[in-house]
C-alpha atoms as a PDB file:
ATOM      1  CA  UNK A   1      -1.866   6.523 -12.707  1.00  0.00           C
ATOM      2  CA  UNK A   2      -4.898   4.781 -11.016  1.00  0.00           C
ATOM      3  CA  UNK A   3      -5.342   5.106  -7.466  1.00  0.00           C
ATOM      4  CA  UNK A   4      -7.192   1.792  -5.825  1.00  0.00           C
ATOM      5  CA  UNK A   5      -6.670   2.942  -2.141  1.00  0.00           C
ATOM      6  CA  UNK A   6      -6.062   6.313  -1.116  1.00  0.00           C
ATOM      7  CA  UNK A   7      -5.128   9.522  -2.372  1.00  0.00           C
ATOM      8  CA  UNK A   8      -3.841  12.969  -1.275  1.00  0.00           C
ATOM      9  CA  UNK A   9      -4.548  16.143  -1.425  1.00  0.00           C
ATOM     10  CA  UNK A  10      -2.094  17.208  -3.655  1.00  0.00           C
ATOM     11  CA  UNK A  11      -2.885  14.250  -6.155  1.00  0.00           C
ATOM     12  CA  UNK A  12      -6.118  15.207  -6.532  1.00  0.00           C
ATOM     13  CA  UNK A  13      -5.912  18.652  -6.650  1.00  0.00           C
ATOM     14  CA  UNK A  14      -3.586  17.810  -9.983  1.00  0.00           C
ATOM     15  CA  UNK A  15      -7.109  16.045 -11.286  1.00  0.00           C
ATOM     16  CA  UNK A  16      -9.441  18.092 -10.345  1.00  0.00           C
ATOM     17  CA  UNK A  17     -10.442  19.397 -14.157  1.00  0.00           C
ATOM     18  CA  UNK A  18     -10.351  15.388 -15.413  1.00  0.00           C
ATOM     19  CA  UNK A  19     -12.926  14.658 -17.676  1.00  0.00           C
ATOM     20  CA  UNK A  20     -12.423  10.714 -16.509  1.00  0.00           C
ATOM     21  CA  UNK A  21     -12.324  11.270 -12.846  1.00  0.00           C
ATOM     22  CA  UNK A  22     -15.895  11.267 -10.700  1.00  0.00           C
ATOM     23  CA  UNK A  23     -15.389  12.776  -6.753  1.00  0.00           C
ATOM     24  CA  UNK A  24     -18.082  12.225  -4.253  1.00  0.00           C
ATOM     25  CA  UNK A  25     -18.523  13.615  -1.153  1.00  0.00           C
ATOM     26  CA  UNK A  26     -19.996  10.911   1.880  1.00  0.00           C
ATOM     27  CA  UNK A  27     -20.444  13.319   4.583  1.00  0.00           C
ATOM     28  CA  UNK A  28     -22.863  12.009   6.491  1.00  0.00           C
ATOM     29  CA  UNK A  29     -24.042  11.789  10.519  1.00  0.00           C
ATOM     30  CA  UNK A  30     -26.103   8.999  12.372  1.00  0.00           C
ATOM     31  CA  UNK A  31     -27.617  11.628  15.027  1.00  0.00           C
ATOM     32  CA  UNK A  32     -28.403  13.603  12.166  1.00  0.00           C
ATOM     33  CA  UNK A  33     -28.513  11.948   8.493  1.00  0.00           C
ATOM     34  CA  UNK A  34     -28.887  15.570   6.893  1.00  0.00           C
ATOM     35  CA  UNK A  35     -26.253  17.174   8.079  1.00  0.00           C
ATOM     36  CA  UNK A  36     -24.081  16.041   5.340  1.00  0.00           C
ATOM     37  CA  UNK A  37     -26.317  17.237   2.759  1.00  0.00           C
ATOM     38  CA  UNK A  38     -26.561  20.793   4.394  1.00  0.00           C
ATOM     39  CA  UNK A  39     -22.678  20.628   4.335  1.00  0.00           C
ATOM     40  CA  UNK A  40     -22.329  19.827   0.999  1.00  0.00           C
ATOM     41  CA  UNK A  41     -24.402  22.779  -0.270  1.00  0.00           C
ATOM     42  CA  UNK A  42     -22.552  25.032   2.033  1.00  0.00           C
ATOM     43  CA  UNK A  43     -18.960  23.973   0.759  1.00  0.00           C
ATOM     44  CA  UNK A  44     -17.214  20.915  -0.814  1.00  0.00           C
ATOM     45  CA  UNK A  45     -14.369  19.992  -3.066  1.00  0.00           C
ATOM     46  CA  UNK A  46     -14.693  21.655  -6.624  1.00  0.00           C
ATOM     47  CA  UNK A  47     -16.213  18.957  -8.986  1.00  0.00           C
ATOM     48  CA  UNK A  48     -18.043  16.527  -6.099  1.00  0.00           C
ATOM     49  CA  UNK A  49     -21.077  15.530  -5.931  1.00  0.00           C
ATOM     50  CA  UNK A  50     -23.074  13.923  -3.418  1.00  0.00           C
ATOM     51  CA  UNK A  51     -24.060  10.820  -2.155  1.00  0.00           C
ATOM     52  CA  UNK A  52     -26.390   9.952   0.846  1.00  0.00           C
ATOM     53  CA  UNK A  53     -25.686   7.130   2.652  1.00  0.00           C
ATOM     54  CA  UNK A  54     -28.941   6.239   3.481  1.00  0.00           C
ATOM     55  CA  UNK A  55     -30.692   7.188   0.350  1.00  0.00           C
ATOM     56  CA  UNK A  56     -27.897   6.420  -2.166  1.00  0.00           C
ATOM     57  CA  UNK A  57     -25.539   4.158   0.011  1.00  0.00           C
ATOM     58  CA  UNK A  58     -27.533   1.831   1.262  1.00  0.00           C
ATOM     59  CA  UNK A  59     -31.086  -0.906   0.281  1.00  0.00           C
ATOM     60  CA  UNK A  60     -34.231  -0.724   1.662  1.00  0.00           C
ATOM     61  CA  UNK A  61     -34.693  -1.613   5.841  1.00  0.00           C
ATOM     62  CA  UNK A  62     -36.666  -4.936   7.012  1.00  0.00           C
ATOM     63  CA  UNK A  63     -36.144  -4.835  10.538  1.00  0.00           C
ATOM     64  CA  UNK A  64     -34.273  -7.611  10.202  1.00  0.00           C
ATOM     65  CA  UNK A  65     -31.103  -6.605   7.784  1.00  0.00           C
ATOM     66  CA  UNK A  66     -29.755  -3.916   9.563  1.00  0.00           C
ATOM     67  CA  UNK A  67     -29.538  -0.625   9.588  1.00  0.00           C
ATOM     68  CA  UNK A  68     -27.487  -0.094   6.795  1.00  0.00           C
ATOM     69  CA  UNK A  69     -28.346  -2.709   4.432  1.00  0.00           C
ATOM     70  CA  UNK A  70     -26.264  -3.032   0.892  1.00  0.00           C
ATOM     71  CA  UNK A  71     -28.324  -1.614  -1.684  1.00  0.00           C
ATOM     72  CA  UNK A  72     -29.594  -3.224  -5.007  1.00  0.00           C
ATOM     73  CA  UNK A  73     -26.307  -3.745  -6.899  1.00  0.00           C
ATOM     74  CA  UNK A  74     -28.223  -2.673 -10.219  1.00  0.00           C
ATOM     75  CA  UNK A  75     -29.904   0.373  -8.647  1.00  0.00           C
ATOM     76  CA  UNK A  76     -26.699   1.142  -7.134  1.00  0.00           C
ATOM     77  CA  UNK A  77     -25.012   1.193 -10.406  1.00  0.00           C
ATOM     78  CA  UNK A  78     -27.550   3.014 -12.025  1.00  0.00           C
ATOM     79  CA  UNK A  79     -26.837   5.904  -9.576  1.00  0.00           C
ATOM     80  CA  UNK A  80     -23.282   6.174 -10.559  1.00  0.00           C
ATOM     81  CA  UNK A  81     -24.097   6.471 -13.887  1.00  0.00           C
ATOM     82  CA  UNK A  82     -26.749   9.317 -13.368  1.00  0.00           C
ATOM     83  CA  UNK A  83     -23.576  10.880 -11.727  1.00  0.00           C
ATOM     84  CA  UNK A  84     -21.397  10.302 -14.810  1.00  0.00           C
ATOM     85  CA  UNK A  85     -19.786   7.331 -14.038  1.00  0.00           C
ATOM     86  CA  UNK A  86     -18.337   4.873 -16.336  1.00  0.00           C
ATOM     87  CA  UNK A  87     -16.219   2.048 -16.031  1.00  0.00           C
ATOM     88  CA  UNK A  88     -13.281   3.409 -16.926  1.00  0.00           C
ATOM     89  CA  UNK A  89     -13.839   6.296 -14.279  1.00  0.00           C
ATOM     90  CA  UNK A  90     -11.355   7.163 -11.605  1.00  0.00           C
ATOM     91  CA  UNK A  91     -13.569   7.670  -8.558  1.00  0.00           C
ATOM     92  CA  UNK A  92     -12.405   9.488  -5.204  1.00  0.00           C
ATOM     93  CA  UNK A  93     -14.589   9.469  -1.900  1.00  0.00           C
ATOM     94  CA  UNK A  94     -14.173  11.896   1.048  1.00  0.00           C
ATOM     95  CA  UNK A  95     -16.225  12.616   3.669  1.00  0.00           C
ATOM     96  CA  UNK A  96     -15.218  14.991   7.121  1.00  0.00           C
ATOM     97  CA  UNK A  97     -11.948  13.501   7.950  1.00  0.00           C
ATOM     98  CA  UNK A  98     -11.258  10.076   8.922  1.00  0.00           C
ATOM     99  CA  UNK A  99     -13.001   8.436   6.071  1.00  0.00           C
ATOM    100  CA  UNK A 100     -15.603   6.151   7.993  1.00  0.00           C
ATOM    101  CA  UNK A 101     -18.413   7.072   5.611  1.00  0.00           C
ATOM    102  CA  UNK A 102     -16.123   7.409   2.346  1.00  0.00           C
ATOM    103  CA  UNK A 103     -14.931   3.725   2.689  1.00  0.00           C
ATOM    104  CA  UNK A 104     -18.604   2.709   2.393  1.00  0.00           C
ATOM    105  CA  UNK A 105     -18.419   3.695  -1.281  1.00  0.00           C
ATOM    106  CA  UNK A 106     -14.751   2.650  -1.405  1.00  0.00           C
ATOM    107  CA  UNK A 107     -16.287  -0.733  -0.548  1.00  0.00           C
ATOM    108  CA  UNK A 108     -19.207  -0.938  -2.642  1.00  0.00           C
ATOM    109  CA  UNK A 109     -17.808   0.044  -6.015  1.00  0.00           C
ATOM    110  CA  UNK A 110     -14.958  -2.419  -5.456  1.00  0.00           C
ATOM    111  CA  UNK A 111     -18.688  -4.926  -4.744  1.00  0.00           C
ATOM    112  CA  UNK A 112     -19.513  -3.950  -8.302  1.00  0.00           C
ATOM    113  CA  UNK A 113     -16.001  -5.134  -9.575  1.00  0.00           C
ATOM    114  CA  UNK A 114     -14.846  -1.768  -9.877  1.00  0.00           C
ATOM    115  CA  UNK A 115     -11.408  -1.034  -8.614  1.00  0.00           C
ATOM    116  CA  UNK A 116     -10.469   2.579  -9.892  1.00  0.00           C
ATOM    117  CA  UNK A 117     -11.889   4.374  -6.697  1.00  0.00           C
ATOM    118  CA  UNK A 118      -9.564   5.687  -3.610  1.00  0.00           C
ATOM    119  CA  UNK A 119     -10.290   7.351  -0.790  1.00  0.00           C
ATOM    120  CA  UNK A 120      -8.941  11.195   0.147  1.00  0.00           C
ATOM    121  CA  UNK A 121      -6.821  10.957   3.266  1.00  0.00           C
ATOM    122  CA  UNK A 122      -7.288  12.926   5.598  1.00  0.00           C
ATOM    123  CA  UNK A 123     -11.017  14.210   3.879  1.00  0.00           C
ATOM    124  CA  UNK A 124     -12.005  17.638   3.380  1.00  0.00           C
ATOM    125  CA  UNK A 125      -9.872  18.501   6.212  1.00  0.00           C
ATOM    126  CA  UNK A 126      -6.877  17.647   4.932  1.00  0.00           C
ATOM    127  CA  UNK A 127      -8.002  19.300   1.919  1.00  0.00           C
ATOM    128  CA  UNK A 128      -9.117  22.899   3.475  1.00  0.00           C
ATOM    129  CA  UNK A 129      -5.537  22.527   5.709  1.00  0.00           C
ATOM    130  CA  UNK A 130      -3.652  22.209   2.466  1.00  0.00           C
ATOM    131  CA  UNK A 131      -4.976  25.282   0.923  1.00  0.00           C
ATOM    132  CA  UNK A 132      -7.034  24.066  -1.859  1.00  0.00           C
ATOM    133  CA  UNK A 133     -10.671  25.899  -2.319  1.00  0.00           C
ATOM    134  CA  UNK A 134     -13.962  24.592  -1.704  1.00  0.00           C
ATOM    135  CA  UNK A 135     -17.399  25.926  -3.702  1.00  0.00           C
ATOM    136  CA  UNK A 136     -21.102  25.465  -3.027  1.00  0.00           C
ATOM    137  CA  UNK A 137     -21.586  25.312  -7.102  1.00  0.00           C
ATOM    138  CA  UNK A 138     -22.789  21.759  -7.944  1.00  0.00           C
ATOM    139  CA  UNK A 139     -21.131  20.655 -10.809  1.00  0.00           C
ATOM    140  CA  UNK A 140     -23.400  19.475 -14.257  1.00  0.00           C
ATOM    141  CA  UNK A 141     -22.373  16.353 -15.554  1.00  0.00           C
ATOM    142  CA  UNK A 142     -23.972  13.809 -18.281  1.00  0.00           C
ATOM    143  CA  UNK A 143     -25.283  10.734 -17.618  1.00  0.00           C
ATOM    144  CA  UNK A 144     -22.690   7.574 -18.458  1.00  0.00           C
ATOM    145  CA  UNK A 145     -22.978   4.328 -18.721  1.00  0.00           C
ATOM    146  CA  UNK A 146     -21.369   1.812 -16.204  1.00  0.00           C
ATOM    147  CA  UNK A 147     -21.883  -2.160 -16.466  1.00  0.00           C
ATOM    148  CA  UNK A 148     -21.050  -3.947 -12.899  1.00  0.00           C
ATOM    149  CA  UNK A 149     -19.413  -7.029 -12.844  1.00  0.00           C
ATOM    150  CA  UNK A 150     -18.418  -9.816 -10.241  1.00  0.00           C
ATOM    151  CA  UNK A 151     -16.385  -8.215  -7.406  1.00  0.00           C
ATOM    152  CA  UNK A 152     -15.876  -8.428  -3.834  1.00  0.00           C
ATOM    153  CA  UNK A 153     -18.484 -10.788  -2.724  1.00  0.00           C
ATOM    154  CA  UNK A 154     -20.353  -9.943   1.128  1.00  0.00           C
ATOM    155  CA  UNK A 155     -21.065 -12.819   4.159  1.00  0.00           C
ATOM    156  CA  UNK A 156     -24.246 -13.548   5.602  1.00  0.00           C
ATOM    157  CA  UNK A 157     -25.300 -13.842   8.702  1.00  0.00           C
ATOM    158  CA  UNK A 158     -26.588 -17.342   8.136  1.00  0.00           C
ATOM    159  CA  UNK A 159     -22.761 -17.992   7.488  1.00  0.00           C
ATOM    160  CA  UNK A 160     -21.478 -16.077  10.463  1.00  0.00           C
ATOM    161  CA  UNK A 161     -23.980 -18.885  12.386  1.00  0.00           C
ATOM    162  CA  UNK A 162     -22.346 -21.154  10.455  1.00  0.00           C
ATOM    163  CA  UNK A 163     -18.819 -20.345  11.366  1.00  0.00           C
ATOM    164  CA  UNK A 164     -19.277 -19.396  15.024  1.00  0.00           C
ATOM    165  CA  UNK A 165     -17.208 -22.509  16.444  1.00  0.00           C
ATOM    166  CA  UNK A 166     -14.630 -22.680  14.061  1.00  0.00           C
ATOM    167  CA  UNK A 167     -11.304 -21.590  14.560  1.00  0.00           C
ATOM    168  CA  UNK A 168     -10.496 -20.868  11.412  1.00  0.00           C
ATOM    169  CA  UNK A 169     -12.509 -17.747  10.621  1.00  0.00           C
ATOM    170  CA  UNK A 170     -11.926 -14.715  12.612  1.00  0.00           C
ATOM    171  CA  UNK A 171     -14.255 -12.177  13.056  1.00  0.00           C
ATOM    172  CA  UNK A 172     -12.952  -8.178  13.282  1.00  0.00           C
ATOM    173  CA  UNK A 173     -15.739  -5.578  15.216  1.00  0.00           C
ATOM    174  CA  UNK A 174     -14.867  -2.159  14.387  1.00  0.00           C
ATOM    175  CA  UNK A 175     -17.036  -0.425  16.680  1.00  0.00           C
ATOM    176  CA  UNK A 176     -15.452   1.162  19.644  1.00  0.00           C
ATOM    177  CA  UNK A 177     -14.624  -1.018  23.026  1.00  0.00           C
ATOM    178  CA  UNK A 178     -17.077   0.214  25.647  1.00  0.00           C
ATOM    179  CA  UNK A 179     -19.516  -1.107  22.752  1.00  0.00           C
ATOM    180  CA  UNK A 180     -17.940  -4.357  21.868  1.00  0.00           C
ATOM    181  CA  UNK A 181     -18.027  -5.157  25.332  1.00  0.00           C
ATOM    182  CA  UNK A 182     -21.825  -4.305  25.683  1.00  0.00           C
ATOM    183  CA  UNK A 183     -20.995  -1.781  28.322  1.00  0.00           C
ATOM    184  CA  UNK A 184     -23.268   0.839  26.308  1.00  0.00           C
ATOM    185  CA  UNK A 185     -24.891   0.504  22.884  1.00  0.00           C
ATOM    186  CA  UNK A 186     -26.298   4.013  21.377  1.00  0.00           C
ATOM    187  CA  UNK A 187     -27.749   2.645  18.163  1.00  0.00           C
ATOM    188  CA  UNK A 188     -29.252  -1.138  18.639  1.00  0.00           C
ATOM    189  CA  UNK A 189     -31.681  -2.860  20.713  1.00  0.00           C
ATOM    190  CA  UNK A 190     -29.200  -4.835  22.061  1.00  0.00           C
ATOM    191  CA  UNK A 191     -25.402  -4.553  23.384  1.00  0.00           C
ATOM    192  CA  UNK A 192     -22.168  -6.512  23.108  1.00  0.00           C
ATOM    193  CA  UNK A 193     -20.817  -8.325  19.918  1.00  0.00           C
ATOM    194  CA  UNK A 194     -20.725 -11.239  18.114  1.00  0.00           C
ATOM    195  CA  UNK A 195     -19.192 -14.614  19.650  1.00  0.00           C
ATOM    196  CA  UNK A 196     -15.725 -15.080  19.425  1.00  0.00           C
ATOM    197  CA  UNK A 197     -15.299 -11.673  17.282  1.00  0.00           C
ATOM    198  CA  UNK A 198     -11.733  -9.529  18.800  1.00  0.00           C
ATOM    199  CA  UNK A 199     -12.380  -5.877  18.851  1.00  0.00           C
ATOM    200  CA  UNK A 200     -10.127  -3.409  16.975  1.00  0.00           C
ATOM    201  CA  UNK A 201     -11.876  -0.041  16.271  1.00  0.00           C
ATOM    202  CA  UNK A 202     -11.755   1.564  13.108  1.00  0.00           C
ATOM    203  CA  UNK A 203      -9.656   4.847  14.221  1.00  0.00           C
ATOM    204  CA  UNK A 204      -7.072   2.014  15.019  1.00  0.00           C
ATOM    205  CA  UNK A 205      -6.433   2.698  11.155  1.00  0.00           C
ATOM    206  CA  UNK A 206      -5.825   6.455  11.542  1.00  0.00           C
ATOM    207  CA  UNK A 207      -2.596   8.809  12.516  1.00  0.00           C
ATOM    208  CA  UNK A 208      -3.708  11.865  15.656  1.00  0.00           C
ATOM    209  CA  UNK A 209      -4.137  13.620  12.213  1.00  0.00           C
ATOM    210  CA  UNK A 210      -6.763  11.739  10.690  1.00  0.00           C
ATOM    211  CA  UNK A 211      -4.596  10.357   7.676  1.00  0.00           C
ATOM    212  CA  UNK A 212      -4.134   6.783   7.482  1.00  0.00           C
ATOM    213  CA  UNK A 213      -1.146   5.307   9.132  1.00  0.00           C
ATOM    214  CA  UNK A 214       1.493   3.841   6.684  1.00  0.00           C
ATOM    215  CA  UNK A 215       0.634   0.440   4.956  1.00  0.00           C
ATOM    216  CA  UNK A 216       4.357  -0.976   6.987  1.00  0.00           C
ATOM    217  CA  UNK A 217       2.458  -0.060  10.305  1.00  0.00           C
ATOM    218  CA  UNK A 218      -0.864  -1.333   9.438  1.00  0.00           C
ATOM    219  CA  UNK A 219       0.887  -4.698   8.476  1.00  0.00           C
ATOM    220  CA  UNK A 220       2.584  -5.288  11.855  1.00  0.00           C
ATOM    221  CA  UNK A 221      -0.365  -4.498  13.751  1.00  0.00           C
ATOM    222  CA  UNK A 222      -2.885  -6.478  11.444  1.00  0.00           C
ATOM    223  CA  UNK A 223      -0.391  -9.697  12.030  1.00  0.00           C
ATOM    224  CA  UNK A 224      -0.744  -9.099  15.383  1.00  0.00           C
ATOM    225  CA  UNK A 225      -3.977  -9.316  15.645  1.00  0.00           C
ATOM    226  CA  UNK A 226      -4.719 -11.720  13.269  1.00  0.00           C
ATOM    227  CA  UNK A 227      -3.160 -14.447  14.361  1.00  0.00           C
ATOM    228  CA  UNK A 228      -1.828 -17.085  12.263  1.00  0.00           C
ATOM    229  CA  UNK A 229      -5.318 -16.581  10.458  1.00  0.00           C
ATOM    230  CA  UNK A 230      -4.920 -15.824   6.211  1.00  0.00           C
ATOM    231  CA  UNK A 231      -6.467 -12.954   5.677  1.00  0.00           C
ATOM    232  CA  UNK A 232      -9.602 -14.818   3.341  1.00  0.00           C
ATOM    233  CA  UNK A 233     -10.639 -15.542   6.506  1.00  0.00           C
ATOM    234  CA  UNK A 234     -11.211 -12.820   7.891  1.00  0.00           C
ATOM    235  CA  UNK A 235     -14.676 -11.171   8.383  1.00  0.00           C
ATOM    236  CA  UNK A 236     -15.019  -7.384   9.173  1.00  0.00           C
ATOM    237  CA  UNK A 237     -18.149  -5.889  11.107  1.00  0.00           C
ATOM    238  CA  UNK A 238     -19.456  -3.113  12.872  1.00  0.00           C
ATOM    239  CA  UNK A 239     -22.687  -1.809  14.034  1.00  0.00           C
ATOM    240  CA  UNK A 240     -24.269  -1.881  10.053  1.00  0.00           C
ATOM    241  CA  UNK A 241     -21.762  -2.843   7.672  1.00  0.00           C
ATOM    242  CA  UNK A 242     -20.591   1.276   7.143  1.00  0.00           C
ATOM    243  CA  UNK A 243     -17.478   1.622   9.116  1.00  0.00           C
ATOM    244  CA  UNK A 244     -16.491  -2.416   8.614  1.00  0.00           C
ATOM    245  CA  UNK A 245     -15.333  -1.290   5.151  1.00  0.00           C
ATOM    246  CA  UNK A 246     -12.360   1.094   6.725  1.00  0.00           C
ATOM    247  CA  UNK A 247     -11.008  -1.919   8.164  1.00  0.00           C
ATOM    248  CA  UNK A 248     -11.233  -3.460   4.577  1.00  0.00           C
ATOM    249  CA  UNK A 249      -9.461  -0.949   3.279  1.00  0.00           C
ATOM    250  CA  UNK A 250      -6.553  -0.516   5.760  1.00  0.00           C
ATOM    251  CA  UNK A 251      -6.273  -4.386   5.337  1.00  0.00           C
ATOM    252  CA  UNK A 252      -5.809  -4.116   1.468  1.00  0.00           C
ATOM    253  CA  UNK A 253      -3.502  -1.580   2.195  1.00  0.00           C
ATOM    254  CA  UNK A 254      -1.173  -3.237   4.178  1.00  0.00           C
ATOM    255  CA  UNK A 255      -1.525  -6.373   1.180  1.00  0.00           C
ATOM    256  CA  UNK A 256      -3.926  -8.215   3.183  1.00  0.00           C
ATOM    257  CA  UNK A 257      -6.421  -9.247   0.540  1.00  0.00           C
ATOM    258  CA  UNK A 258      -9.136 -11.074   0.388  1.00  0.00           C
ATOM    259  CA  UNK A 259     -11.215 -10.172   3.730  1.00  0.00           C
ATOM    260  CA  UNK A 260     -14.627  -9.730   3.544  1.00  0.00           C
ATOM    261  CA  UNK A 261     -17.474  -7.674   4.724  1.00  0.00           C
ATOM    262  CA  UNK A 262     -20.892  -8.310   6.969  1.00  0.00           C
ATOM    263  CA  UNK A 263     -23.130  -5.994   5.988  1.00  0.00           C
ATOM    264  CA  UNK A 264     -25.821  -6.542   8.123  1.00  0.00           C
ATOM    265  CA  UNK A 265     -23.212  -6.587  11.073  1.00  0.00           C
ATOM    266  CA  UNK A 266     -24.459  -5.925  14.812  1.00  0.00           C
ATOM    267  CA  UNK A 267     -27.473  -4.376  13.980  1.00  0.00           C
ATOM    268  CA  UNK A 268     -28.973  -7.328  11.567  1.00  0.00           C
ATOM    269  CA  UNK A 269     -27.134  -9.665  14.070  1.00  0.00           C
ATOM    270  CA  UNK A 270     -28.842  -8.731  17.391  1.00  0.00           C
ATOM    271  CA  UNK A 271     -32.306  -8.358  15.483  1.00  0.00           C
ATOM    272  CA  UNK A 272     -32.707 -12.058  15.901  1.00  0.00           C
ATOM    273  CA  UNK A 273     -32.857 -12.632  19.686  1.00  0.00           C
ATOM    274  CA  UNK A 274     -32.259 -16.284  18.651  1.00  0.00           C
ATOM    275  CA  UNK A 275     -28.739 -15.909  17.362  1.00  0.00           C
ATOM    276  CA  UNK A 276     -25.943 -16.328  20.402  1.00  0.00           C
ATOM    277  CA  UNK A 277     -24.320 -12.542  21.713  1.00  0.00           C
ATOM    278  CA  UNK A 278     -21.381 -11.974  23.904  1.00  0.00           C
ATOM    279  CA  UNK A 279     -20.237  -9.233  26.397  1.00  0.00           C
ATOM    280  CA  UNK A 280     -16.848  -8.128  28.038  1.00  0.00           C
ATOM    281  CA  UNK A 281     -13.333  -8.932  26.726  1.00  0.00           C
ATOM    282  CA  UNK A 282     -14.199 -12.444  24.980  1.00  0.00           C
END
């Protein structure tokens, strides 16, 4: 069985001795990007390795592309295969919980036109609730081989501009509403969101448990909030293109394909004072 969106605890557990299966851990935090690191050494699913989201996860900084920018597709790839991945590799990503780093690499492997990859829901907490053990041993593994190929294909903010006064395209900010509506801004130089963009935050996605709601609910509330718009139109953001890609995957779970992601998202947005912002509700 291949799992494209998530899986649980008990699935994996099932593969954890799979020669064919690669799990990464994605712990990460913005106040302090070594703390997942430190974690990982300390404990982590049996088998996982570790990816950094600034080192591994994301391209080189401009000042003008963000904070997370995507990172060379080819260097990217060349990664996963120092970490034994092919492309016929299941891959499963987890970070702390709710899965806002994991979907990063959810996101970019599907990028690289890989589709085998799922995310643990619920994350190591789920996983440590359940029972199952945790190690500080990092596992060995040989070096593969692993070919990307055309996948899911990222906007620009040149076609953001572009789209700003069209009614067609709608614009989803994941970020959380006191941000959206510029009424505080932790991270950027600037606060409020993107013209025209509607505000749903990412833990929208998730039960009081941290699992994902079921794909049924996500539907109903997606068609809500899309309205009347196809889902290839639709354009997720947040502050730099990290937690954008939970929407993405709540959306392909509820068999809304076809959305796509803006990387450089708020934080490439508001770094050029030229481009239009917004505040408040609209």
């Amino acid at each position: 069985m291949i799992f494209r969106t998530l899986i649980s605890s008990v699935d994996l557990a099932t593969h954890l001795g799979d020669a064919s299966w690669r799990i990464f851990d994605c712990r990460h935090d913005l106040a302090d990007p070594d703390l997942g690191e430190r974690a990982y050494r300390e404990a982590h699913i049996p088998n996982a390795r570790f990816l950094h989201l600034d080192r591994d996860l994301s391209g080189l900084k401009t000042g003008k592309n963000g904070r997370h920018p995507l990172p060379d597709p080819d260097a990217l790839a060349a990664t996963l295969a120092r970490h034994g991945v092919s492309n016929d590799t299941q891959v499963i990503a987890y970070d702390e919980g709710a899965g806002m780093f994991a979907a990063r690499l959810w996101w970019l492997l599907r990028w690289l036109g890989h589709d085998e990859v799922a995310l643990l829901d619920g994350g190591l907490g789920a996983w440590k609730n359940a029972g199952y053990p945790v190690t500080n041993e990092v596992p060995a593994v040989s070096p593969s081989s692993f070919h990307r190929r055309l996948g899911e294909e990222p906007v620009s903010a040149a076609f953001v501009q572009s789209q700003l006064h069209r009614p067609d395209i709608l614009l989803i900010d994941a970020r959380t509403p006191e941000r959206f509506r510029g009424e505080t801004e932790p991270l950027d130089p600037v606060a409020g969101h993107i013209p025209g963009a509607v505000n749903r935050p990412c833990k929208s996605n998730l039960e009081p448990d941290g699992r994902f709601k079921s794909a049924t609910r996500l539907r109903a509330e997606f068609d809500a909030l899309l309205r009347q718009h196809p889902s290839a139109n639709i354009v997720s953001y947040c502050g730099s293109g990290v937690t954008a890609c939970h929407h993405l995957l709540a959306l392909e779970m509820a068999g809304l394909r076809g959305a796509r992601l803006y990387p450089g998202s708020w934080s490439e947005w508001c770094s050029d004072r030229s481009r239009a912002t917004a505040t408040g509700t609209e």
